[in-house]
C-alpha atoms as a PDB file:
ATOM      1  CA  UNK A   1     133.196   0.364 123.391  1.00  0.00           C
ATOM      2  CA  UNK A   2     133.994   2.510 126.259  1.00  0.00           C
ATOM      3  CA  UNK A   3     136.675   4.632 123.190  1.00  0.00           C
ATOM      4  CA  UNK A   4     133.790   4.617 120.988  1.00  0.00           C
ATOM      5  CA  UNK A   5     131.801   6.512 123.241  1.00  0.00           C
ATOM      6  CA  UNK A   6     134.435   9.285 124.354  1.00  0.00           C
ATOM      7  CA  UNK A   7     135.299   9.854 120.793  1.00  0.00           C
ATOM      8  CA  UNK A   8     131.721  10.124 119.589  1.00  0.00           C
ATOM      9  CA  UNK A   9     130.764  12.423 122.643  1.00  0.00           C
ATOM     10  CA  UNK A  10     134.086  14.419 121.918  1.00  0.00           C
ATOM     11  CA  UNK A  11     133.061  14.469 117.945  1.00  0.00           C
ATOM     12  CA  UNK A  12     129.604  15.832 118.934  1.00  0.00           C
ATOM     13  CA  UNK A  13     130.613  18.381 121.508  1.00  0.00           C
ATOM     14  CA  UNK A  14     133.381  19.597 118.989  1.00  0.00           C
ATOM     15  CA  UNK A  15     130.386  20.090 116.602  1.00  0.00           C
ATOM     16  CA  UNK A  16     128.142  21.371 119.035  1.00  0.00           C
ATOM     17  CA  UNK A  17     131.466  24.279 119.888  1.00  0.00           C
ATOM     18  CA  UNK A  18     132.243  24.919 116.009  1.00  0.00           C
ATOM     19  CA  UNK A  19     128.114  25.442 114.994  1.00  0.00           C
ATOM     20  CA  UNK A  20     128.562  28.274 118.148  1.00  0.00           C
ATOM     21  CA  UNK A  21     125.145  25.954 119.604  1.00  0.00           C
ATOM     22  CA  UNK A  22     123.185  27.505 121.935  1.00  0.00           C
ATOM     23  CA  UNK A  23     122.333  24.928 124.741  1.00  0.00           C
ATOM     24  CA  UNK A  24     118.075  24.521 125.013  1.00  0.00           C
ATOM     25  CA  UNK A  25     118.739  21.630 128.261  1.00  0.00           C
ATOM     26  CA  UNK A  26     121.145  21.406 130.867  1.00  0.00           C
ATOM     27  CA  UNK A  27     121.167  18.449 133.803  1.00  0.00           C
ATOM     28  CA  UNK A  28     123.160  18.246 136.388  1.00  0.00           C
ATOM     29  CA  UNK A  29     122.157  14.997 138.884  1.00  0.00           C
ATOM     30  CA  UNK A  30     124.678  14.223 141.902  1.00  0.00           C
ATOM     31  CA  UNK A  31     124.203  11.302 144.479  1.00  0.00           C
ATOM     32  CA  UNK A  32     126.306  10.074 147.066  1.00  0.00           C
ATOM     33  CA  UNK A  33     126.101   6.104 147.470  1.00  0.00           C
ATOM     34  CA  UNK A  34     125.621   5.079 150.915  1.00  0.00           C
ATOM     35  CA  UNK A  35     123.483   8.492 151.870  1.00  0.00           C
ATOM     36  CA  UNK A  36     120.009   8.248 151.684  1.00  0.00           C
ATOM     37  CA  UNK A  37     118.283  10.784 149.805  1.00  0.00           C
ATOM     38  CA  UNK A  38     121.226  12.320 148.368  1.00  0.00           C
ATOM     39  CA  UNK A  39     120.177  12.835 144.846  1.00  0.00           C
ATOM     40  CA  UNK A  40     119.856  16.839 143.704  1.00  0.00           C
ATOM     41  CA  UNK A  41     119.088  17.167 140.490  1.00  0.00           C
ATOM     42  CA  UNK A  42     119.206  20.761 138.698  1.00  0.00           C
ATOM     43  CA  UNK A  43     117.989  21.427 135.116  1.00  0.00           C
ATOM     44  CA  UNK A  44     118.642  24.246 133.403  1.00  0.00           C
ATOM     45  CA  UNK A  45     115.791  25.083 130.659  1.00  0.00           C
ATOM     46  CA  UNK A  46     116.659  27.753 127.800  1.00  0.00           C
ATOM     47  CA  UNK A  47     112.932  27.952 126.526  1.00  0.00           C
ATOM     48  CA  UNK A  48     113.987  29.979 123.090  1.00  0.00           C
ATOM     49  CA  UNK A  49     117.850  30.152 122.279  1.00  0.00           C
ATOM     50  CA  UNK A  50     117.003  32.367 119.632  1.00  0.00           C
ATOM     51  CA  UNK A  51     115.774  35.171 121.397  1.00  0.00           C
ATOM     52  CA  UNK A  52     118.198  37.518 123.400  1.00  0.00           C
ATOM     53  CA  UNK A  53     116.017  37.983 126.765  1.00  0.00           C
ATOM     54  CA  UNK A  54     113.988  34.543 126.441  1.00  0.00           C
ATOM     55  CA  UNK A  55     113.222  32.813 130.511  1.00  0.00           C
ATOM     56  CA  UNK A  56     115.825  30.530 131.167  1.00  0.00           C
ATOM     57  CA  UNK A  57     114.857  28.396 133.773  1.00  0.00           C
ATOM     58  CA  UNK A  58     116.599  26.557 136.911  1.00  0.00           C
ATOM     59  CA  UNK A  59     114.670  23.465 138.958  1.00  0.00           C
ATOM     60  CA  UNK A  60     115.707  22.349 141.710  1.00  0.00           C
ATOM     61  CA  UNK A  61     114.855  19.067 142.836  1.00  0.00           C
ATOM     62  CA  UNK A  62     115.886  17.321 146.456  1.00  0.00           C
ATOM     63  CA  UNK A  63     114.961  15.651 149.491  1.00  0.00           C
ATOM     64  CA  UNK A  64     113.336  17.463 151.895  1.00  0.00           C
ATOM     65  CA  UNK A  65     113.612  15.611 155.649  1.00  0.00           C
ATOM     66  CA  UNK A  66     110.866  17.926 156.692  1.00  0.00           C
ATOM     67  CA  UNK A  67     108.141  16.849 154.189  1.00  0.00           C
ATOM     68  CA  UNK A  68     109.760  13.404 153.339  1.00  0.00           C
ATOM     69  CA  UNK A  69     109.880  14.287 149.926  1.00  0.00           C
ATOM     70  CA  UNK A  70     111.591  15.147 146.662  1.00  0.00           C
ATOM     71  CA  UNK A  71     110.436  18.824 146.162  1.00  0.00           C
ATOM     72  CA  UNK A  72     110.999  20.837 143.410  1.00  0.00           C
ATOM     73  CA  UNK A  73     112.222  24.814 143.223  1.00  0.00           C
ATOM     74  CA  UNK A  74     111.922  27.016 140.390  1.00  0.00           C
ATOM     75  CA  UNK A  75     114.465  29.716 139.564  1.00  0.00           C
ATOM     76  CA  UNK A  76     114.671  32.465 136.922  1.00  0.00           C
ATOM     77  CA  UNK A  77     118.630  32.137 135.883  1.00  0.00           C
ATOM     78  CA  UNK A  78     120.250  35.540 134.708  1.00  0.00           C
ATOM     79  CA  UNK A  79     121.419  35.548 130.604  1.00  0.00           C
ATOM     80  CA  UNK A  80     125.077  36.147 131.996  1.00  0.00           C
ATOM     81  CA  UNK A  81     125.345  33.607 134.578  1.00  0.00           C
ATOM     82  CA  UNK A  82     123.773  31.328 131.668  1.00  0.00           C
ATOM     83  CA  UNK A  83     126.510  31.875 129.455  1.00  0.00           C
ATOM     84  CA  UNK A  84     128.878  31.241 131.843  1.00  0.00           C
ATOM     85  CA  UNK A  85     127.757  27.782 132.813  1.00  0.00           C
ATOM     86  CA  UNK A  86     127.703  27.340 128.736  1.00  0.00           C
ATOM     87  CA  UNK A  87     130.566  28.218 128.156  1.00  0.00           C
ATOM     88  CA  UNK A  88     132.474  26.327 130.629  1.00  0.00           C
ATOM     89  CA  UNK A  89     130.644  23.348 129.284  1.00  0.00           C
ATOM     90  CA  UNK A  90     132.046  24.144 126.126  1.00  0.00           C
ATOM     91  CA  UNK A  91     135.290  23.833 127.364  1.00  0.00           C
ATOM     92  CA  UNK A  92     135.176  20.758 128.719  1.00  0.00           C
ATOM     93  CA  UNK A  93     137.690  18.205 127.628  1.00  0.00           C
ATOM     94  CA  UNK A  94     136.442  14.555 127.966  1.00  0.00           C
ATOM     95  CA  UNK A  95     140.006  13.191 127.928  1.00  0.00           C
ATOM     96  CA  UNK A  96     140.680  15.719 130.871  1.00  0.00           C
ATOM     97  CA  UNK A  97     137.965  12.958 132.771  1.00  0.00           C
ATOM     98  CA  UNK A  98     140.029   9.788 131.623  1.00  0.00           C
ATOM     99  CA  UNK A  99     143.061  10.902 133.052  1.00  0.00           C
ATOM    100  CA  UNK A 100     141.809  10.901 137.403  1.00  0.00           C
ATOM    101  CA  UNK A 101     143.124   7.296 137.742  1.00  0.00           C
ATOM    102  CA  UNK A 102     141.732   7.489 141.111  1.00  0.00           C
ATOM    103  CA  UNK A 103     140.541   4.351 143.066  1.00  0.00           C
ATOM    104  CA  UNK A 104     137.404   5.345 145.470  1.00  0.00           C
ATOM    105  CA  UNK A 105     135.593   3.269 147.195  1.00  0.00           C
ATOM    106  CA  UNK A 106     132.461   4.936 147.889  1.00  0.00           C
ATOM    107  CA  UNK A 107     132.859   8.017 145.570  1.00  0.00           C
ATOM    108  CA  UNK A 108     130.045  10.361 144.339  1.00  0.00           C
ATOM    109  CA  UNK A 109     128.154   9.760 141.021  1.00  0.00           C
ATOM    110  CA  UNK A 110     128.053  13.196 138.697  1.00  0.00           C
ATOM    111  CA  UNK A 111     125.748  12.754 135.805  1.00  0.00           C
ATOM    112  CA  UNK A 112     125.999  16.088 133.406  1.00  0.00           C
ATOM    113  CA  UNK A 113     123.833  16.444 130.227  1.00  0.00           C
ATOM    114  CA  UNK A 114     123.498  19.175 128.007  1.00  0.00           C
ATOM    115  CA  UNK A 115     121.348  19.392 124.929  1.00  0.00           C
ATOM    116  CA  UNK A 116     121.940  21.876 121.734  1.00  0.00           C
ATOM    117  CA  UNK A 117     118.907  23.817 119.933  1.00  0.00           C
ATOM    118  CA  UNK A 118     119.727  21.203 117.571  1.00  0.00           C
ATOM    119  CA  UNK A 119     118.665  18.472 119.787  1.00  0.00           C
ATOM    120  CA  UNK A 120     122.404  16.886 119.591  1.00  0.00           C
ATOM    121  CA  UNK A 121     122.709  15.366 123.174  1.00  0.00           C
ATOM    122  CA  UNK A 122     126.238  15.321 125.293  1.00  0.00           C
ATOM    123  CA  UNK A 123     126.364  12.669 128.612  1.00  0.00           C
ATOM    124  CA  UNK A 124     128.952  13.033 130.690  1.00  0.00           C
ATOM    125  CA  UNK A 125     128.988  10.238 133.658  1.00  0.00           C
ATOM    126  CA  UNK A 126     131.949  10.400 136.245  1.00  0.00           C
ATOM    127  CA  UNK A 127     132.201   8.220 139.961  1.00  0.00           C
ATOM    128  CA  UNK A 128     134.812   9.474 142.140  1.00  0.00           C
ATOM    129  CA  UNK A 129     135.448  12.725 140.505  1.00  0.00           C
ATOM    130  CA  UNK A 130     138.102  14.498 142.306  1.00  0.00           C
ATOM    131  CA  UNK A 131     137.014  18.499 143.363  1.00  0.00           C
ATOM    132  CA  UNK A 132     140.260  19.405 144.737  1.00  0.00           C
ATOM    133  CA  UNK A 133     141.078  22.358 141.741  1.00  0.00           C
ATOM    134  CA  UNK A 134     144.862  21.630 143.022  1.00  0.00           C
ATOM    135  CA  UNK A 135     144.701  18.197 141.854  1.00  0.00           C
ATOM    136  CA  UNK A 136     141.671  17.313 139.555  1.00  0.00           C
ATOM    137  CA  UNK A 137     142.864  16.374 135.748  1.00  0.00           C
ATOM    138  CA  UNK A 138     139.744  18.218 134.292  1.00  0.00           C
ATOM    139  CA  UNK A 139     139.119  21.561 136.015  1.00  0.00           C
ATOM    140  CA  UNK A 140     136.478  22.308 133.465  1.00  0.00           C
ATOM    141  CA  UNK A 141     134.410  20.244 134.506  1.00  0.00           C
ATOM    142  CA  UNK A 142     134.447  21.040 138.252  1.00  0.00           C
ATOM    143  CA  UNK A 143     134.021  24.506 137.286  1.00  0.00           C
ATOM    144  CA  UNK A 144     130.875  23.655 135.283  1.00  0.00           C
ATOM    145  CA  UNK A 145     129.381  21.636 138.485  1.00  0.00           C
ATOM    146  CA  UNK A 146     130.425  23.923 140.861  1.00  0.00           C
ATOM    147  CA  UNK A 147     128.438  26.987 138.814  1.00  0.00           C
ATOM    148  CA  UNK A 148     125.763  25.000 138.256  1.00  0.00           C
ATOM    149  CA  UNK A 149     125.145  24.663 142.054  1.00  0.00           C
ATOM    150  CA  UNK A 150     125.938  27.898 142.950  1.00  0.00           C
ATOM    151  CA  UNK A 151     123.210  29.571 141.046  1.00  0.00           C
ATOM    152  CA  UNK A 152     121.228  26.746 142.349  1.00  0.00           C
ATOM    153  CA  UNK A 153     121.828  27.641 145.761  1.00  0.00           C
ATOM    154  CA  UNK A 154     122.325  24.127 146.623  1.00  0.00           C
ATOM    155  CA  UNK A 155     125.553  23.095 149.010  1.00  0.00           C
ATOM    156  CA  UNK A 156     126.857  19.458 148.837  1.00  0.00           C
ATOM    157  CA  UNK A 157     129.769  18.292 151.245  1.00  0.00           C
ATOM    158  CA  UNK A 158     132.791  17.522 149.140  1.00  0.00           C
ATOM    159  CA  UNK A 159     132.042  19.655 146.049  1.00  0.00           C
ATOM    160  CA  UNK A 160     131.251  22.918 146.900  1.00  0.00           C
ATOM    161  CA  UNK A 161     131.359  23.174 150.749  1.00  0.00           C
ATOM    162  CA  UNK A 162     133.987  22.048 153.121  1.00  0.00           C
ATOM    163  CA  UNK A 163     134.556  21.223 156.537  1.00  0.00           C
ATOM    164  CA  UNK A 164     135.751  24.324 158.432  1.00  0.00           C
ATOM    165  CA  UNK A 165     138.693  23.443 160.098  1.00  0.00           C
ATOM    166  CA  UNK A 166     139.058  25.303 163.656  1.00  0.00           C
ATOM    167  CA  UNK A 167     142.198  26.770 164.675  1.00  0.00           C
ATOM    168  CA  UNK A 168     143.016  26.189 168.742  1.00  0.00           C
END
């Protein structure tokens, strides 16, 4: 079943790539098991594909300690930085995510979704991913994430921010 699923999502993003789609939806939800409150969530809404200079839209949605609440942002996204994220989506490889054989115990859930004009839907669902560009199997993919959050303004420990190490 698990085959079946890979192949169809790698049969509809290669038809997605060869009809030169424009993606309408993107989702990108992250959540880190044993931390409360973890879940950031950033959609990506292209409200007309068809038109050059259309509003493409960025939400953010995450916890907010202060307000003790989920609170949403809204972002206008620039056409170029749009095309960037879509195009490293189109990229992506799903048997590039098969191959990080990793064991984790408490890893990080990435959920990534992305939605043609065409309404043909893409899921991609990893735990554990590994964002070290030295070693990850798929480096598509972490590019993808780590764009996505970087026009989202939004920093998460282990994917796109790091520990500073201090030199004595």
């Amino acid at each position: 079943m698990k085959s079946l699923l890979i192949i169809f999502s790698a049969f509809v993003s290669c038809s997605i790539y060869g009809q030169n789609a424009k993606l309408s939806r993107i989702s990108l939800e992250t959540s880190a098991a044993t931390t409360f409150d973890s879940t950031v969530k950033v959609e990506i809404i292209n409200t007309d594909t068809e038109k050059e200079n259309a509003p493409i839209k960025l939400l953010v949605t995450q916890y907010s300690g202060d307000e003790k609440k989920d609170i949403t942002t809204e972002f206008m996204l620039q056409k170029d930085k749009y095309d960037e994220i879509c195009k490293n989506i189109l990229n992506i490889n799903p048997n590039n995510l098969l191959r990080d054989g990793r064991i984790v115990v408490d890893g990080r859930t990435i959920n990534l979704k992305f939605m043609s004009d065409t309404w043909q839907q893409v899921e991609y669902y990893t735990y554990g991913f590994d964002f070290d560009e030295k070693t990850t199997s798929s480096k598509e993919f972490l590019y993808v994430v780590k764009s996505i959050l970087k026009y989202a303004k939004v920093e998460i420990y282990g994917i796109n921010k790091f520990k500073e190490t201090t030199k004595k």
